[in-house]
C-alpha atoms as a PDB file:
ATOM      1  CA  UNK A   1     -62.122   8.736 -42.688  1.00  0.00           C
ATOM      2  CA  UNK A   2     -62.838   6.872 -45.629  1.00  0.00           C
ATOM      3  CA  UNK A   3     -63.399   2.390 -44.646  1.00  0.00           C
ATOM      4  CA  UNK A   4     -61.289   0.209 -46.366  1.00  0.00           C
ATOM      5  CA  UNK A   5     -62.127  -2.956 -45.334  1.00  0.00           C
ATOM      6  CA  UNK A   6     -63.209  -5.329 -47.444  1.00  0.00           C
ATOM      7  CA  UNK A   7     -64.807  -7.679 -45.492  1.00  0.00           C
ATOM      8  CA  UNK A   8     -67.398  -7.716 -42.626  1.00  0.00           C
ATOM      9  CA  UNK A   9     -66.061  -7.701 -39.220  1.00  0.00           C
ATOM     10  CA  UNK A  10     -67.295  -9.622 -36.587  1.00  0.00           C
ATOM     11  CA  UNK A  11     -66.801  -8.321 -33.054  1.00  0.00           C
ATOM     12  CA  UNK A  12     -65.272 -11.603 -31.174  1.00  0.00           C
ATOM     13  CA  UNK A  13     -62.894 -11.368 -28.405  1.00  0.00           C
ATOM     14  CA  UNK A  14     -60.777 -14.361 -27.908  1.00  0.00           C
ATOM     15  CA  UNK A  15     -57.370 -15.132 -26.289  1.00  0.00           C
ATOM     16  CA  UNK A  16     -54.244 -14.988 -29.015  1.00  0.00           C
ATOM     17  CA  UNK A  17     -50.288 -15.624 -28.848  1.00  0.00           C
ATOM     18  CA  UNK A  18     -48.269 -13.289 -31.083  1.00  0.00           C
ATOM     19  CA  UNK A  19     -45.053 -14.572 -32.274  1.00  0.00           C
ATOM     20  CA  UNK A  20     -42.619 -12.019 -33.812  1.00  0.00           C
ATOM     21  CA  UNK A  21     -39.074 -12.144 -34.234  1.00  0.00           C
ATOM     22  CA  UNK A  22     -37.287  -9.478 -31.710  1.00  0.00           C
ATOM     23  CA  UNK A  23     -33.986  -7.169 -32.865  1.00  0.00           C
ATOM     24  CA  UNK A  24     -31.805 -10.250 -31.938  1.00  0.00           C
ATOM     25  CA  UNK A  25     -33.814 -12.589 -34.603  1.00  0.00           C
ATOM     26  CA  UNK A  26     -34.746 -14.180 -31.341  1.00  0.00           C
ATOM     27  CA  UNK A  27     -39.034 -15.605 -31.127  1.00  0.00           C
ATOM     28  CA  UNK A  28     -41.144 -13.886 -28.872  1.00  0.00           C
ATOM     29  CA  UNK A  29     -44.413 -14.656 -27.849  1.00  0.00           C
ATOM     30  CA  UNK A  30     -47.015 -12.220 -26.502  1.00  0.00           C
ATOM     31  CA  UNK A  31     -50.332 -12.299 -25.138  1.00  0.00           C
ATOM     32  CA  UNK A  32     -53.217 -10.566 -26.675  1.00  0.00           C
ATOM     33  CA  UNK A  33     -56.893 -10.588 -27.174  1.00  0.00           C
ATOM     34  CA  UNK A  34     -58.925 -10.321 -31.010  1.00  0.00           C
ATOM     35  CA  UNK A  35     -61.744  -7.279 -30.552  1.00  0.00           C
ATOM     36  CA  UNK A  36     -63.148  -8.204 -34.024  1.00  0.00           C
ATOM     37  CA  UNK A  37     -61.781 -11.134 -36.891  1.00  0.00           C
ATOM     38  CA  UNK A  38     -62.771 -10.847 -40.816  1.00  0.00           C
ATOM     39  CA  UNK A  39     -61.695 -13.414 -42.810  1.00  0.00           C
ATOM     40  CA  UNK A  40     -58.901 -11.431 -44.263  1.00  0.00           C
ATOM     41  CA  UNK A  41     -57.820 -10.082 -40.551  1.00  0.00           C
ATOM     42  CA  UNK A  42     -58.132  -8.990 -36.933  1.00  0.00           C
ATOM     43  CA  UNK A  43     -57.127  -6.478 -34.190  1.00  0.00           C
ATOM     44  CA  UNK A  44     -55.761  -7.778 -31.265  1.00  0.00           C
ATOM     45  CA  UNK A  45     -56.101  -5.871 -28.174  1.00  0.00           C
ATOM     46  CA  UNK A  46     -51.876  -6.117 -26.285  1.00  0.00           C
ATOM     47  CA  UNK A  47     -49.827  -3.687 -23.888  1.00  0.00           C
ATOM     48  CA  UNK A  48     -47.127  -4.211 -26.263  1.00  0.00           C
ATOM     49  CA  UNK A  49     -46.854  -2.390 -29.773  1.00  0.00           C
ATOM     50  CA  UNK A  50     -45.927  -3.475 -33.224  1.00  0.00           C
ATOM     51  CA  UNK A  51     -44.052  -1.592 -35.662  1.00  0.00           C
ATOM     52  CA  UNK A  52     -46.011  -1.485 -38.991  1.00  0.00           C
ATOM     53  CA  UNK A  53     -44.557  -3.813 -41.516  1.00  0.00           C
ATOM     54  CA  UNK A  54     -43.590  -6.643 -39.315  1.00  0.00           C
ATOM     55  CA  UNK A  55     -44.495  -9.911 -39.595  1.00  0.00           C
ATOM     56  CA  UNK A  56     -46.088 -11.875 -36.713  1.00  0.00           C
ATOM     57  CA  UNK A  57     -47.562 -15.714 -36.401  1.00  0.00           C
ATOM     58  CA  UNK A  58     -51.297 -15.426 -34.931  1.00  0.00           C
ATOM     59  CA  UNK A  59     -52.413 -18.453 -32.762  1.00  0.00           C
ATOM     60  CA  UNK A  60     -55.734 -17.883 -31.967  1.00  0.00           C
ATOM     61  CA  UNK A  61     -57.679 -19.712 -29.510  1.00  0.00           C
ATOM     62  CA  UNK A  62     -61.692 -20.151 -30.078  1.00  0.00           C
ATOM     63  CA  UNK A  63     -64.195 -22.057 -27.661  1.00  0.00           C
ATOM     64  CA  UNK A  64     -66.683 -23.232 -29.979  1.00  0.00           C
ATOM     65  CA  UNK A  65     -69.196 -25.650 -28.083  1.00  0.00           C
ATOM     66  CA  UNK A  66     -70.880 -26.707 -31.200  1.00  0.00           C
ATOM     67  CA  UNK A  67     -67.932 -28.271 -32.578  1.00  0.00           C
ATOM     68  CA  UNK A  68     -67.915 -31.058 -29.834  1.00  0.00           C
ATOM     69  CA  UNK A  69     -71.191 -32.439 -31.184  1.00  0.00           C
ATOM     70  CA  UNK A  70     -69.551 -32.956 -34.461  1.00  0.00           C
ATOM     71  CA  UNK A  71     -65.939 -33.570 -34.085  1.00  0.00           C
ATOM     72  CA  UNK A  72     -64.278 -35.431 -30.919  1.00  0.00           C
ATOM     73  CA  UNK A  73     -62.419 -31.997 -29.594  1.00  0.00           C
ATOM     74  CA  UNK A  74     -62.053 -30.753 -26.344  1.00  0.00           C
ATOM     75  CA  UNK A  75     -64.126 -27.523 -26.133  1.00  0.00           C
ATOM     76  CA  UNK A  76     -61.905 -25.367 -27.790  1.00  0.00           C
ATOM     77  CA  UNK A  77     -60.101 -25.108 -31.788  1.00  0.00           C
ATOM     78  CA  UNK A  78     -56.875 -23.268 -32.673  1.00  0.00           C
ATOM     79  CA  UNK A  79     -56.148 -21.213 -35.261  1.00  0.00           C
ATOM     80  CA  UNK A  80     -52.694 -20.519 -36.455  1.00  0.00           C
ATOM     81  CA  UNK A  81     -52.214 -17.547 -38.799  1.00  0.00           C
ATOM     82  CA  UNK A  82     -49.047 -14.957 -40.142  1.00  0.00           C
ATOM     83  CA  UNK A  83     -49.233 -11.745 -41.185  1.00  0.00           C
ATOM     84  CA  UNK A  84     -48.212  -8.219 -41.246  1.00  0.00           C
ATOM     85  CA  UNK A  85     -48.765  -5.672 -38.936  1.00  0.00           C
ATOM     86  CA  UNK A  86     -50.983  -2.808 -40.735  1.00  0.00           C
ATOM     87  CA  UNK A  87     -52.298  -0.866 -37.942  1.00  0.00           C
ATOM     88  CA  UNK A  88     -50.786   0.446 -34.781  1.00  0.00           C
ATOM     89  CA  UNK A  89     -52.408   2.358 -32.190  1.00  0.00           C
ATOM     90  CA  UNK A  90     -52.396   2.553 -28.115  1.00  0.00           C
ATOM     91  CA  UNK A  91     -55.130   0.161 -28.139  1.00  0.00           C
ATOM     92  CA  UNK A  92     -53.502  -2.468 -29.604  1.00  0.00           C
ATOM     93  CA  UNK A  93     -52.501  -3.541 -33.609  1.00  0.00           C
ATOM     94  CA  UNK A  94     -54.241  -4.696 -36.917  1.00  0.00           C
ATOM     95  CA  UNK A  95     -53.182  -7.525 -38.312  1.00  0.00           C
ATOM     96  CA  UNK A  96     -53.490  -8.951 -42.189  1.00  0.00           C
ATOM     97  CA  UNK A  97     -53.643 -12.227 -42.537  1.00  0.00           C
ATOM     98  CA  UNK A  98     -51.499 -14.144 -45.122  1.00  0.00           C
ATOM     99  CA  UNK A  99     -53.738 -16.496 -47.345  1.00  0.00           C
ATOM    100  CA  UNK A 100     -52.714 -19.333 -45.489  1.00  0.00           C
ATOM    101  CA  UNK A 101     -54.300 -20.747 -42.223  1.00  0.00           C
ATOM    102  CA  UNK A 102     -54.639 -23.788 -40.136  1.00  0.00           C
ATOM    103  CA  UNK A 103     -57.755 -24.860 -38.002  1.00  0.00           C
ATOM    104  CA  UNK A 104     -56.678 -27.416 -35.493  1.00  0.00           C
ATOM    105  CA  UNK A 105     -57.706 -28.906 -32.269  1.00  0.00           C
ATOM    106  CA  UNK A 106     -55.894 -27.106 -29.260  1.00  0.00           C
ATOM    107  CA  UNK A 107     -54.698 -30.226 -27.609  1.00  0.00           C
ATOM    108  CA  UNK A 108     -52.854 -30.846 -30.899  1.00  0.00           C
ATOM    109  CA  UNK A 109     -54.941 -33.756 -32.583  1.00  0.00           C
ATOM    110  CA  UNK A 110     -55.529 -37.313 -31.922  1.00  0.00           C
END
């Protein structure tokens, strides 16, 4: 099979929230865990499938010990994401990432 992505992977596995909307337009949120991030996307590792096509909002949680030094953050950043599911397998889903993202502290800010 031929590679289409575009953009390195890097294998990082990190705790993430999936929020999709559910048959009754209702939010759900789901637990689920990158296995590698690009800057365009990720897979996320979750006992629960996506249908291909649907959109999702990606919180992803990163523990980045540097950052402390140089910003006044608890020990971890957040990173809040939508996109559309591309991939689905047993394992878990691919995500695309829209162009848009947020980086933010996880306790919420100052």
């Amino acid at each position: 099979m031929e590679e289409k992505r575009g953009m390195e992977r890097y294998c990082l596995t990190v705790p993430a929230k999936v929020s999709v909307m559910n048959h009754d337009h209702q939010l759900r949120g789901l637990q689920a865990y990158t296995k590698d991030v690009s800057s365009r996307g990720t897979f996320l590792q979750m006992d629960t499938g996506l249908e291909v096509g649907q959109q999702v909002h990606l919180e992803i949680y990163l523990s980045i010990n540097k950052l402390q030094e140089f910003f006044e953050l608890d020990n971890s950043v957040r990173i809040e994401v939508s996109g559309q599911v591309v991939r689905s397998t047993h394992e878990g889903v691919g995500i695309q990432f829209d162009k848009k993202y947020t980086i933010l502290p996880s306790n919420g800010g100052c």
